[in-house]
PDB file of N, CA and C in Angstrom:
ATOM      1  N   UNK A   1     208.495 104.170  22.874  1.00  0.00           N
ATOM      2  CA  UNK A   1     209.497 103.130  22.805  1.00  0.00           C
ATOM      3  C   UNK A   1     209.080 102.022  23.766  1.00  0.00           C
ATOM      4  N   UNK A   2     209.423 101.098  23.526  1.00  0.00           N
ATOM      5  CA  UNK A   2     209.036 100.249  24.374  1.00  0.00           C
ATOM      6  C   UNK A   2     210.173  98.924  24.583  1.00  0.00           C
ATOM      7  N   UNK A   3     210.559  98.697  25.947  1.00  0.00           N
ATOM      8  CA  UNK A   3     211.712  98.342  26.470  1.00  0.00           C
ATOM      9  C   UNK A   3     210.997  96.256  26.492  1.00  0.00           C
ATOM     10  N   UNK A   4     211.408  95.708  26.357  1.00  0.00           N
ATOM     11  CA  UNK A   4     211.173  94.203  26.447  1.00  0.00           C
ATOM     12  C   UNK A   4     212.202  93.445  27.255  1.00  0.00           C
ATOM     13  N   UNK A   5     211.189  93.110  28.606  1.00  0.00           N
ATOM     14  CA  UNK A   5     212.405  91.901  29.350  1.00  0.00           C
ATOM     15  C   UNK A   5     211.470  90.321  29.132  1.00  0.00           C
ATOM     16  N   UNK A   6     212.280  89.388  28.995  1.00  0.00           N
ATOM     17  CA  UNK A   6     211.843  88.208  28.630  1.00  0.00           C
ATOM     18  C   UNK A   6     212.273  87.401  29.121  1.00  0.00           C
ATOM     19  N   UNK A   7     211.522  86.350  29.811  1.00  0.00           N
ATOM     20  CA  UNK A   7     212.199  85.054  30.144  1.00  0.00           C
ATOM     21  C   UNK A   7     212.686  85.375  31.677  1.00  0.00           C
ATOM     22  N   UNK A   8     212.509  86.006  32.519  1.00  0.00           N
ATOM     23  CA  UNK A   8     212.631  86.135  33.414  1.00  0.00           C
ATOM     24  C   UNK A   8     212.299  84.674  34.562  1.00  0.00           C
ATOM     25  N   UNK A   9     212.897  84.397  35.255  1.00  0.00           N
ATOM     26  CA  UNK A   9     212.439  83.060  35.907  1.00  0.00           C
ATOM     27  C   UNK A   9     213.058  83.430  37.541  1.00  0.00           C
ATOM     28  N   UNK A  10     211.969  82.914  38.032  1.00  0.00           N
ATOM     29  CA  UNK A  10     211.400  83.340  39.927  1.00  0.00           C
ATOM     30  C   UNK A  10     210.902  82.078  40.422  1.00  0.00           C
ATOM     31  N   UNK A  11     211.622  82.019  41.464  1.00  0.00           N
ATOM     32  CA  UNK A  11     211.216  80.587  41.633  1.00  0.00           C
ATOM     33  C   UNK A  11     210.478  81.547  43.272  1.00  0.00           C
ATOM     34  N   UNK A  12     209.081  81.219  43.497  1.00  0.00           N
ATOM     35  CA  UNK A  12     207.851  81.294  44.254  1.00  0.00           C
ATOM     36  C   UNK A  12     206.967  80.554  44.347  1.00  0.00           C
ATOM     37  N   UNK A  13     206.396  80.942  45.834  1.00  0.00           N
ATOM     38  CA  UNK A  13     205.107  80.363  46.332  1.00  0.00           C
ATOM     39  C   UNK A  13     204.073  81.231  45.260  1.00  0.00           C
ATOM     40  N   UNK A  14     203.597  79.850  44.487  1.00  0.00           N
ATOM     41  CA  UNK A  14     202.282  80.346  43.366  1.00  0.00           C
ATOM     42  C   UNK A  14     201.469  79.685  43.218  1.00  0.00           C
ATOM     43  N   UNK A  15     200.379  79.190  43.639  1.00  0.00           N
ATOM     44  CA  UNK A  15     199.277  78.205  43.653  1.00  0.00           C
ATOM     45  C   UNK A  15     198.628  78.673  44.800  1.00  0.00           C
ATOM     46  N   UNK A  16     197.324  77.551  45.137  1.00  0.00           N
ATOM     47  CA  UNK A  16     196.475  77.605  46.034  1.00  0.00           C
ATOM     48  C   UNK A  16     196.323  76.300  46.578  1.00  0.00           C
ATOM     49  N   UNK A  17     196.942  75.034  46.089  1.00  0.00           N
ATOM     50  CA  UNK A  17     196.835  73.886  46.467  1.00  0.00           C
ATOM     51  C   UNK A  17     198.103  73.906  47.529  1.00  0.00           C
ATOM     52  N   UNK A  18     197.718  73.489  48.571  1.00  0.00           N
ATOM     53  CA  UNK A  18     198.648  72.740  49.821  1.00  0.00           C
ATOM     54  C   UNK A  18     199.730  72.306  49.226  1.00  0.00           C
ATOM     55  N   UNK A  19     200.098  71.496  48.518  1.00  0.00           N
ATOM     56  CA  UNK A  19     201.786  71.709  47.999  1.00  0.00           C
ATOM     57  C   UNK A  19     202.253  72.602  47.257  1.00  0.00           C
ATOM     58  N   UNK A  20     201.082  73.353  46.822  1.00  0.00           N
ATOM     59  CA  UNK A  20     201.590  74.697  46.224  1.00  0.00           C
ATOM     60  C   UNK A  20     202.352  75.872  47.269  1.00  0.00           C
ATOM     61  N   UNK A  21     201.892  75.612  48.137  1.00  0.00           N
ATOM     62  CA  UNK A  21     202.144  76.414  49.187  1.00  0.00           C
ATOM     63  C   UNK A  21     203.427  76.207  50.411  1.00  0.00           C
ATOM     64  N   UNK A  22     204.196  75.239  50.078  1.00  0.00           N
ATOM     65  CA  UNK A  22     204.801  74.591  50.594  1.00  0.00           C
ATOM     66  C   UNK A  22     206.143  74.869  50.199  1.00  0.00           C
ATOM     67  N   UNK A  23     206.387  74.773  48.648  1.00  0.00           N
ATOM     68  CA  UNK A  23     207.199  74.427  47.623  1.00  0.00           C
ATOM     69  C   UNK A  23     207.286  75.422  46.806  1.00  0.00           C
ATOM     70  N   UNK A  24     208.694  76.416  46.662  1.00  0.00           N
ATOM     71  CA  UNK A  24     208.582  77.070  45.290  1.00  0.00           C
ATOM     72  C   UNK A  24     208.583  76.584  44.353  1.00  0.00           C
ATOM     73  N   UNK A  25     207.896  77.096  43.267  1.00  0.00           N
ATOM     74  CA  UNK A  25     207.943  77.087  42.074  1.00  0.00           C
ATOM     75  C   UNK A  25     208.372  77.572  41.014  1.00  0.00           C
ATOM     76  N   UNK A  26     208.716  77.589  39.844  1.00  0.00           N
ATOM     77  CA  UNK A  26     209.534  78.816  38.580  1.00  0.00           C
ATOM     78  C   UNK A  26     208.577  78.737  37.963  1.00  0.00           C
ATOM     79  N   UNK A  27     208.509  80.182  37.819  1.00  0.00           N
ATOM     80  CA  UNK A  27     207.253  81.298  37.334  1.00  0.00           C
ATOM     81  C   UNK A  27     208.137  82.158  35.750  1.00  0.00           C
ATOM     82  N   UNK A  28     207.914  81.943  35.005  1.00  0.00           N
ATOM     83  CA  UNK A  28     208.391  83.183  33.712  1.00  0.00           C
ATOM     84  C   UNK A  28     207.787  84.245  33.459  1.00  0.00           C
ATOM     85  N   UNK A  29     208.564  84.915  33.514  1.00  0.00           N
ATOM     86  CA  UNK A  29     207.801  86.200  33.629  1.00  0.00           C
ATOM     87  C   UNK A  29     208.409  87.418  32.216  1.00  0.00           C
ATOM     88  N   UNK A  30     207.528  87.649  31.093  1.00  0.00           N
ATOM     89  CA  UNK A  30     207.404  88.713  29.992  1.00  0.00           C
ATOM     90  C   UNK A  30     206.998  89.725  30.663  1.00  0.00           C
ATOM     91  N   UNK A  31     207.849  90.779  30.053  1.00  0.00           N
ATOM     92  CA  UNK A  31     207.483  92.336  30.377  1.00  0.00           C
ATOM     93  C   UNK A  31     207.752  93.451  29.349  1.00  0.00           C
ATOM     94  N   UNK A  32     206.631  93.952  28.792  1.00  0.00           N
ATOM     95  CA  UNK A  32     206.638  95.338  27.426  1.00  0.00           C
ATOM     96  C   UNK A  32     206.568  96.133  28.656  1.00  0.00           C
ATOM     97  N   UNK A  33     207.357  96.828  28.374  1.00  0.00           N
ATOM     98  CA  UNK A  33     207.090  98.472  29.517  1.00  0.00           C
ATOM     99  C   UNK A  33     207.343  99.573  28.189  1.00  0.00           C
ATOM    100  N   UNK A  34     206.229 100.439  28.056  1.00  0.00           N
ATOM    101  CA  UNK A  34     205.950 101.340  27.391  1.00  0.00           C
ATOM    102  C   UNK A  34     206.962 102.611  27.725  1.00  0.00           C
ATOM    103  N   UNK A  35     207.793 103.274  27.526  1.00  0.00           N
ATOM    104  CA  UNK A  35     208.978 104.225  28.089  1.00  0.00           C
ATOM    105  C   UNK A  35     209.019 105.307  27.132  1.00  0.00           C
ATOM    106  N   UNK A  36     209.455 106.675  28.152  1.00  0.00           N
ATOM    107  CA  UNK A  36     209.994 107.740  27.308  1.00  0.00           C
ATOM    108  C   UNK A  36     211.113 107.692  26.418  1.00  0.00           C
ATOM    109  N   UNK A  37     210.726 107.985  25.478  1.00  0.00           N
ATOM    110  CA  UNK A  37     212.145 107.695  25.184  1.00  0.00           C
ATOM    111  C   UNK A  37     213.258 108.583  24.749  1.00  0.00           C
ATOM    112  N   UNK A  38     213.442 109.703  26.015  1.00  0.00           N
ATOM    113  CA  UNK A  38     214.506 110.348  25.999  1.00  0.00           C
ATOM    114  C   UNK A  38     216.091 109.453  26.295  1.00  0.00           C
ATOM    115  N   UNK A  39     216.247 108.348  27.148  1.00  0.00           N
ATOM    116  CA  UNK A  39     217.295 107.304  26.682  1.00  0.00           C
ATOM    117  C   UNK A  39     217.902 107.711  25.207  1.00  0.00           C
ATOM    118  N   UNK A  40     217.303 107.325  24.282  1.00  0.00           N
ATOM    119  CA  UNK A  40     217.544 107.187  22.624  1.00  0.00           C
ATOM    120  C   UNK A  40     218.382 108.441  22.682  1.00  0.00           C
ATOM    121  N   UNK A  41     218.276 109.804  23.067  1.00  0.00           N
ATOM    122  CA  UNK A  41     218.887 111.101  22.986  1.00  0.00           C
ATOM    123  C   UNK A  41     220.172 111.354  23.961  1.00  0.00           C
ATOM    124  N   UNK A  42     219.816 110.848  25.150  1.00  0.00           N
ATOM    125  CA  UNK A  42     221.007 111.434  25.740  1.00  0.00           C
ATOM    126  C   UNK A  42     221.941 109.795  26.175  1.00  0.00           C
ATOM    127  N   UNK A  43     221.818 109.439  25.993  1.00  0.00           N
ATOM    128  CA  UNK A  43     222.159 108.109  26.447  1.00  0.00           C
ATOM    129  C   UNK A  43     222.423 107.451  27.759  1.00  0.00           C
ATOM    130  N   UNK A  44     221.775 107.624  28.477  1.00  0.00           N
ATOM    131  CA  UNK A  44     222.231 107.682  30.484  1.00  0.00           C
ATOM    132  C   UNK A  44     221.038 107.073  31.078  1.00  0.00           C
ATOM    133  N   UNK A  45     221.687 106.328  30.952  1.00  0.00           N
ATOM    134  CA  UNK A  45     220.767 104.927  32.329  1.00  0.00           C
ATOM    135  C   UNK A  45     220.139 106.054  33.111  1.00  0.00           C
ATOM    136  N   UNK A  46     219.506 106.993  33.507  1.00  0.00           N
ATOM    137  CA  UNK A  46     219.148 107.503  34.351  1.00  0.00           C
ATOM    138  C   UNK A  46     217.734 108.031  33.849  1.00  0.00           C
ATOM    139  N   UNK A  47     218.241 107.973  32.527  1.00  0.00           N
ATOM    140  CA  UNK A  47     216.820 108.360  32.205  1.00  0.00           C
ATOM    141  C   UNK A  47     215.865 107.477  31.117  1.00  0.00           C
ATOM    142  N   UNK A  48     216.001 106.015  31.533  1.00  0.00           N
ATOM    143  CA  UNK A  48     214.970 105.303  31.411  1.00  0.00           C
ATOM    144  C   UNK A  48     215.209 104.142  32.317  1.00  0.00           C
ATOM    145  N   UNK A  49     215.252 103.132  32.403  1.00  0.00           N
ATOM    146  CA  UNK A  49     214.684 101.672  33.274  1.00  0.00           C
ATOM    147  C   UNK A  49     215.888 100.932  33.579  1.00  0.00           C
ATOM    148  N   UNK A  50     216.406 100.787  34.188  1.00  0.00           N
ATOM    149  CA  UNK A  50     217.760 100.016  34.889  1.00  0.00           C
ATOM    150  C   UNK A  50     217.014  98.372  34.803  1.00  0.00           C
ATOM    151  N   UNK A  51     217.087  97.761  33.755  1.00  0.00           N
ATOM    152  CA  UNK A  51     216.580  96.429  33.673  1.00  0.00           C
ATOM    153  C   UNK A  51     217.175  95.145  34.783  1.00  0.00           C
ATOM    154  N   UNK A  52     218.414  95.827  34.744  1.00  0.00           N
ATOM    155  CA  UNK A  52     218.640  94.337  36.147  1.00  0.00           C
ATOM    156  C   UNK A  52     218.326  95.250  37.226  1.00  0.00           C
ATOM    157  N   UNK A  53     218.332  96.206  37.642  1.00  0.00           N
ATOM    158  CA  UNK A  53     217.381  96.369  39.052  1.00  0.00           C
ATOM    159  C   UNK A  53     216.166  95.888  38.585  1.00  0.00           C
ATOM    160  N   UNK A  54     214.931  96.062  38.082  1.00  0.00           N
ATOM    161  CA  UNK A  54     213.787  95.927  37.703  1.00  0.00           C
ATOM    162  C   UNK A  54     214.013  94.564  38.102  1.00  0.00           C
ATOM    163  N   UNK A  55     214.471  93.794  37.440  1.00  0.00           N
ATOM    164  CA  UNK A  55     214.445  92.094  37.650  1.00  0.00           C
ATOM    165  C   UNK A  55     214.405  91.628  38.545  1.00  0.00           C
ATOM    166  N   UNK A  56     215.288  92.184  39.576  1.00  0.00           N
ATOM    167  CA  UNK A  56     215.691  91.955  40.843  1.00  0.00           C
ATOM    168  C   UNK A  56     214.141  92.554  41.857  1.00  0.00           C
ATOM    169  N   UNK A  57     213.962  93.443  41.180  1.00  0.00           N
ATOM    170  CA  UNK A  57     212.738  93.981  42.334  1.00  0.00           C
ATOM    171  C   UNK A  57     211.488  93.224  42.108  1.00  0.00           C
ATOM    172  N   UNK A  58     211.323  92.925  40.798  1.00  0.00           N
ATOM    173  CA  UNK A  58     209.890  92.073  39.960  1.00  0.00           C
ATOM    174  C   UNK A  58     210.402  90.727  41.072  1.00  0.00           C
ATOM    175  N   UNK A  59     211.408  90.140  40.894  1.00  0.00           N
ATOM    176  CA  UNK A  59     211.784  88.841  41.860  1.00  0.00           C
ATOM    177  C   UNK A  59     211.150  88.942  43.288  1.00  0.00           C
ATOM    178  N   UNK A  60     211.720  89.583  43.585  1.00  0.00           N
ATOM    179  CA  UNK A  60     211.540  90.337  45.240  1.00  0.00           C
ATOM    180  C   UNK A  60     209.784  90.397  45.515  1.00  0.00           C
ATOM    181  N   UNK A  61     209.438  90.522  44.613  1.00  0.00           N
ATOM    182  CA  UNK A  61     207.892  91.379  44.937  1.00  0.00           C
ATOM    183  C   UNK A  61     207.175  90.052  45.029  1.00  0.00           C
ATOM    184  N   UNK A  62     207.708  89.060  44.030  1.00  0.00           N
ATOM    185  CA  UNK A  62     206.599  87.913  43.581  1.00  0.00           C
ATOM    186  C   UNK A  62     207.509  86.716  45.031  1.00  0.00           C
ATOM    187  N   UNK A  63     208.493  87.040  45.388  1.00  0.00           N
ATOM    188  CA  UNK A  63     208.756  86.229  46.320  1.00  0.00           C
ATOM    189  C   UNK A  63     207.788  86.823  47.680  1.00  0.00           C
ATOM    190  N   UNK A  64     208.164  87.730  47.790  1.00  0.00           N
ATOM    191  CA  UNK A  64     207.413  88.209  49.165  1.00  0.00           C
ATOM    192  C   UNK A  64     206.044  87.834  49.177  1.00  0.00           C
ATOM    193  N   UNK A  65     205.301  88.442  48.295  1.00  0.00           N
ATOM    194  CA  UNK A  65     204.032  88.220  48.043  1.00  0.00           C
ATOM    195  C   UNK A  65     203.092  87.069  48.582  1.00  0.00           C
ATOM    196  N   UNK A  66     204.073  85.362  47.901  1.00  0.00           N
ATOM    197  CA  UNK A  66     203.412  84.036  48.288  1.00  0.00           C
ATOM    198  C   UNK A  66     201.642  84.172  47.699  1.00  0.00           C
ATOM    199  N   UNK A  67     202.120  84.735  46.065  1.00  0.00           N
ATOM    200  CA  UNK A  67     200.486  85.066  45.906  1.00  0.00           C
ATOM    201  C   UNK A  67     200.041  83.298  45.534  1.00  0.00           C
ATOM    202  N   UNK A  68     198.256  82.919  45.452  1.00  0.00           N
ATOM    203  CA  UNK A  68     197.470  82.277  45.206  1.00  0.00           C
ATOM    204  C   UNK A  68     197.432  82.115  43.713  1.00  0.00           C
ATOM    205  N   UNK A  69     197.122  82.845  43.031  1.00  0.00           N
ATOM    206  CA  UNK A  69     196.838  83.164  41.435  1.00  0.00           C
ATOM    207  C   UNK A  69     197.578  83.887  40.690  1.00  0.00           C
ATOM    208  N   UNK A  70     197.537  83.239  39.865  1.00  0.00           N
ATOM    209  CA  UNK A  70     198.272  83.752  38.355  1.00  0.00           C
ATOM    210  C   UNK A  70     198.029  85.653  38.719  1.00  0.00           C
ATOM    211  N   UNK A  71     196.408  85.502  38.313  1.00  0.00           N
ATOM    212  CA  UNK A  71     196.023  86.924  38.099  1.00  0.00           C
ATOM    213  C   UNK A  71     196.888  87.841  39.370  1.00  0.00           C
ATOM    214  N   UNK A  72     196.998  87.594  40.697  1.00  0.00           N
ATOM    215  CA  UNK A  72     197.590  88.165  41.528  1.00  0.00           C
ATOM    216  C   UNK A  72     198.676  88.558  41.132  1.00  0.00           C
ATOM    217  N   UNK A  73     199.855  87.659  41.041  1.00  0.00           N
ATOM    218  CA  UNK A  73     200.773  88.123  40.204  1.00  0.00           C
ATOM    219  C   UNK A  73     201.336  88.744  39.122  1.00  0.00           C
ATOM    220  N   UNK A  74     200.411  88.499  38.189  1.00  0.00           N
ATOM    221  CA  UNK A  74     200.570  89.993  36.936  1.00  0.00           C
ATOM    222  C   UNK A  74     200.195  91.202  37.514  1.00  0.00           C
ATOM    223  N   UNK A  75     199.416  91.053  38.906  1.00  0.00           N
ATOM    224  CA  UNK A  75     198.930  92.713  39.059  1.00  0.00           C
ATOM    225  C   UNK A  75     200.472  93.119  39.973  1.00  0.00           C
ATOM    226  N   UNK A  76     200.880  92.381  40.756  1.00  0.00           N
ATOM    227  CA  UNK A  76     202.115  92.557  41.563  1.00  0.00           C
ATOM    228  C   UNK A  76     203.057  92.751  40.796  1.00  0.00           C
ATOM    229  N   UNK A  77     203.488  91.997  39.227  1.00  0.00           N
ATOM    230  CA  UNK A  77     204.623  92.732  38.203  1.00  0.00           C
ATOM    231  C   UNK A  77     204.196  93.990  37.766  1.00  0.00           C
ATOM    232  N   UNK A  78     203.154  94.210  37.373  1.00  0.00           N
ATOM    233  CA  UNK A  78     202.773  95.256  36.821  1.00  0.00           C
ATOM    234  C   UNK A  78     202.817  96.701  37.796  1.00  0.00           C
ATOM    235  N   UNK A  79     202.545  96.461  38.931  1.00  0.00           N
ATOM    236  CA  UNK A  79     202.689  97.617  39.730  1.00  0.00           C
ATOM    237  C   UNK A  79     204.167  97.698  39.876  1.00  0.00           C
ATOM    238  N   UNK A  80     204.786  97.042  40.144  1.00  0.00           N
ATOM    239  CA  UNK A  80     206.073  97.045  40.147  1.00  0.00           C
ATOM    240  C   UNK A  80     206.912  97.488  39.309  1.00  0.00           C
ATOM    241  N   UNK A  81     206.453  97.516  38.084  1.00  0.00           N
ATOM    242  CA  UNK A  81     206.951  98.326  36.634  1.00  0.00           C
ATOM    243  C   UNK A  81     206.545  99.725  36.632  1.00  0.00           C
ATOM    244  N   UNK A  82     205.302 100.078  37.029  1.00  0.00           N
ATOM    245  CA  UNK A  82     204.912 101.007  36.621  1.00  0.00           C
ATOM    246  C   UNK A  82     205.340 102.153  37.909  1.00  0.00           C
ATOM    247  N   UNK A  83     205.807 101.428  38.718  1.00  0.00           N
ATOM    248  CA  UNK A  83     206.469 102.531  39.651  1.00  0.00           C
ATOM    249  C   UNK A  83     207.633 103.576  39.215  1.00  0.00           C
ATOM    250  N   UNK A  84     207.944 103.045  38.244  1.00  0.00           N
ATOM    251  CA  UNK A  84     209.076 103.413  37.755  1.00  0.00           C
ATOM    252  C   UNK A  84     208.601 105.018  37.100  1.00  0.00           C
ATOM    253  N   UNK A  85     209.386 105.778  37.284  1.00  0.00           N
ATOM    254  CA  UNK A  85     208.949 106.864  36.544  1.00  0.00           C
ATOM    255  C   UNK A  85     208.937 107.305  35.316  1.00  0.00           C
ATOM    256  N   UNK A  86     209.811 106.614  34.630  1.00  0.00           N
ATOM    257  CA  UNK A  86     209.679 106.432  33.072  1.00  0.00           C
ATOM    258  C   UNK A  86     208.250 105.289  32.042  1.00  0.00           C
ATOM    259  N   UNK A  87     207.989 104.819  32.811  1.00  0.00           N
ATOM    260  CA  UNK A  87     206.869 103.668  32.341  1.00  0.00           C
ATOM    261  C   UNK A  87     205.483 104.211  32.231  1.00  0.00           C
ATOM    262  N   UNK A  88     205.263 104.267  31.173  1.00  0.00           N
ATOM    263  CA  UNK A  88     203.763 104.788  30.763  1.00  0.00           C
ATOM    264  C   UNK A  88     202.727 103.745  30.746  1.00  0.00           C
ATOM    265  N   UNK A  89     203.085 102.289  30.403  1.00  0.00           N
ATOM    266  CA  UNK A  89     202.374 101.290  30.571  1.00  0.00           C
ATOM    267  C   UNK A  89     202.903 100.338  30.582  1.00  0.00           C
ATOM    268  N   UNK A  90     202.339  99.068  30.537  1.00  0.00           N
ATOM    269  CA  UNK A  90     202.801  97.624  30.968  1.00  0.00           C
ATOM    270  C   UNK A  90     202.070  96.461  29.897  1.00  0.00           C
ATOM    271  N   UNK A  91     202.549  95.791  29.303  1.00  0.00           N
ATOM    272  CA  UNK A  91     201.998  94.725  29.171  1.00  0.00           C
ATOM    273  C   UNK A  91     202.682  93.034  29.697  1.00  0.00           C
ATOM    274  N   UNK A  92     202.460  93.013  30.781  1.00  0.00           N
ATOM    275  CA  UNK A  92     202.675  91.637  31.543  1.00  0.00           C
ATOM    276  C   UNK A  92     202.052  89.946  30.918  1.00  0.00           C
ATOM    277  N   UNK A  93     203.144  89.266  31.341  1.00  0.00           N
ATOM    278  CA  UNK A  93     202.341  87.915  30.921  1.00  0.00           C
ATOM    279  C   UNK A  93     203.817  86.843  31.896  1.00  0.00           C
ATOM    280  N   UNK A  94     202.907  85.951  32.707  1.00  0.00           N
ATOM    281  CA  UNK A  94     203.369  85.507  33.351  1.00  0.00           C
ATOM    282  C   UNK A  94     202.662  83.847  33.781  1.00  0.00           C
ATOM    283  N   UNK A  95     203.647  83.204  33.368  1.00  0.00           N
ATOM    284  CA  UNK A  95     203.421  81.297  33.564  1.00  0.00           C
ATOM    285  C   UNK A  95     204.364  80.386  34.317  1.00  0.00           C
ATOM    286  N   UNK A  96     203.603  79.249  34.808  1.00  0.00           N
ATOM    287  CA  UNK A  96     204.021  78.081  35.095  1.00  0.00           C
ATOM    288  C   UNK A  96     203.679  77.063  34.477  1.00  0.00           C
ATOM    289  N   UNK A  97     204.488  76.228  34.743  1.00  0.00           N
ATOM    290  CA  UNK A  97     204.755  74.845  34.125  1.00  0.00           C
ATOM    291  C   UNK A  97     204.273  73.988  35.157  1.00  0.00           C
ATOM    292  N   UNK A  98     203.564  72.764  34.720  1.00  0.00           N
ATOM    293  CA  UNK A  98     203.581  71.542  35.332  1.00  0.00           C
ATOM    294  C   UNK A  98     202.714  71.460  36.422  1.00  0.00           C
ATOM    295  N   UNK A  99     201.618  72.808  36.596  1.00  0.00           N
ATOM    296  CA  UNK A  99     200.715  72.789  37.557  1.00  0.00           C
ATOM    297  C   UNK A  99     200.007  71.999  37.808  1.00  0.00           C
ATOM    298  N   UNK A 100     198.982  71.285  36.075  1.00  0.00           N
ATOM    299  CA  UNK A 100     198.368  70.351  36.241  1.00  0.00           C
ATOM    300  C   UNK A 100     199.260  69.122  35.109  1.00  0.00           C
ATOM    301  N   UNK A 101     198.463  68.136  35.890  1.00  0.00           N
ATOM    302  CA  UNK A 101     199.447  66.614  34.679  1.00  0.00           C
ATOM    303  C   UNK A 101     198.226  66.937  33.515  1.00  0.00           C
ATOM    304  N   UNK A 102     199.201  66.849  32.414  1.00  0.00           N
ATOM    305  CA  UNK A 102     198.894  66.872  30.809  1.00  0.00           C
ATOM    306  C   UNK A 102     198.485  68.242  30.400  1.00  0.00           C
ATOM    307  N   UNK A 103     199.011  69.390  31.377  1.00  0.00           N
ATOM    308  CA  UNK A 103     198.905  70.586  30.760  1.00  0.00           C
ATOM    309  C   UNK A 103     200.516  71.629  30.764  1.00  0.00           C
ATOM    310  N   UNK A 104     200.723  71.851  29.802  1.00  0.00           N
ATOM    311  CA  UNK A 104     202.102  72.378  29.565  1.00  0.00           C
ATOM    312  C   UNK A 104     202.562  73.217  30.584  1.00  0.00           C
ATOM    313  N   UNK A 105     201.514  74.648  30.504  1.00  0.00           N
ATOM    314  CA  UNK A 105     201.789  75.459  31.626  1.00  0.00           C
ATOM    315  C   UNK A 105     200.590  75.888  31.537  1.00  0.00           C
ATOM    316  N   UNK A 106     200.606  76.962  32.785  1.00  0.00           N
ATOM    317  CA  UNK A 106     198.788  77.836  32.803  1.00  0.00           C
ATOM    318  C   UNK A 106     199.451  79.105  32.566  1.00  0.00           C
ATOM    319  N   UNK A 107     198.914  80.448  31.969  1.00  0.00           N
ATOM    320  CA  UNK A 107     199.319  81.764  32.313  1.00  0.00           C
ATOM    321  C   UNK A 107     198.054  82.566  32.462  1.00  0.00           C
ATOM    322  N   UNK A 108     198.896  83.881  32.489  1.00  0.00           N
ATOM    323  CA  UNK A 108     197.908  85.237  32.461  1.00  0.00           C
ATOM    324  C   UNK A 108     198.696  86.520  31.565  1.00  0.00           C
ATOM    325  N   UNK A 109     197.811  87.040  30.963  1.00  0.00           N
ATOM    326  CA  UNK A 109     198.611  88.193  30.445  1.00  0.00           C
ATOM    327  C   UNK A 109     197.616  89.519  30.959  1.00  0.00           C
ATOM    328  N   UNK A 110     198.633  90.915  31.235  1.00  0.00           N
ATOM    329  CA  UNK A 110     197.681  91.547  31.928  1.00  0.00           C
ATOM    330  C   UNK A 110     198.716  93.195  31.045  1.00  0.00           C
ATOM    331  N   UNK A 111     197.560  93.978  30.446  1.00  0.00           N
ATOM    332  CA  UNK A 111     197.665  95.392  30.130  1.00  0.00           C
ATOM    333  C   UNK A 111     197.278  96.326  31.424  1.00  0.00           C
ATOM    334  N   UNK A 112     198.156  97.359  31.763  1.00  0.00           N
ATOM    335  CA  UNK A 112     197.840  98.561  32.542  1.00  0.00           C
ATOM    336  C   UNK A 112     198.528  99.694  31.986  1.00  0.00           C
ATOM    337  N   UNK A 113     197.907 100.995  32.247  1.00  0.00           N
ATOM    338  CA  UNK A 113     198.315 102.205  31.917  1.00  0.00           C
ATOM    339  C   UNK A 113     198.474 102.978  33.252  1.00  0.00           C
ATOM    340  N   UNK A 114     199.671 103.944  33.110  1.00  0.00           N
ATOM    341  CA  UNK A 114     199.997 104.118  34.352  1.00  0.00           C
ATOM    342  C   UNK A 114     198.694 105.343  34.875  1.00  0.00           C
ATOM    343  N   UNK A 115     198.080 105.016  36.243  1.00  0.00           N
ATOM    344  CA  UNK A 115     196.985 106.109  36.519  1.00  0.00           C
ATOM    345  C   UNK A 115     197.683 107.809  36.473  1.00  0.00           C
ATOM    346  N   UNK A 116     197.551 108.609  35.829  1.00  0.00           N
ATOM    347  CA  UNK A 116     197.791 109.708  36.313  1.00  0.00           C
ATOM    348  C   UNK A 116     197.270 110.850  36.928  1.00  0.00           C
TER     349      UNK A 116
END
């Protein structure tokens, strides 16, 4: 089964340029998290992914962080998902807007499987 959060928006330090670093920015952030899907059977938040905690912690992680690169940050959502004990994998994808003049946004999209 696979759980989909979308549209997520974080406003962070994300660049490498000196006003990047200065100034948050809003970052969107897609998330496939691959899940057991005992949920479907018993029905109890407990046994798959509490999506507004998740949100709240994916926020948290990319605020603290003050990463440089895109790529940094899909690896920081992605670990962050996959902590979860229901999450078998991840497929991340995460953009900004307005980085450079005459380019819409830049992103990254990033697949992981959880190590076992």
């Amino acid at each position: 089964m696979v759980l989909e959060l979308r549209g997520l928006k974080v406003d962070c330090i994300l660049g490498d340029l000196p006003h990047e670093r200065e100034v948050p920015q809003t970052v969107t952030v897609d998330a496939d998290l691959e899940i057991d899907d005992l949920a479907s059977r018993t029905d109890s938040l407990a046994d798959t992914v509490d999506y507004a905690a998740l949100a709240g912690e994916i926020s948290r992680a990319l605020v603290d962080a003050r990463c440089r690169l895109l790529e940094r940050a899909a690896r920081i959502v992605a670990g962050t998902c996959l902590a979860k004990e229901c999450v078998k994998a991840v497929k991340i994808a995460i953009r900004k807007r307005n980085g450079v003049p005459g380019l819409d946004s830049a992103g990254v999209r990033l697949e992981e499987k959880k190590k076992i």
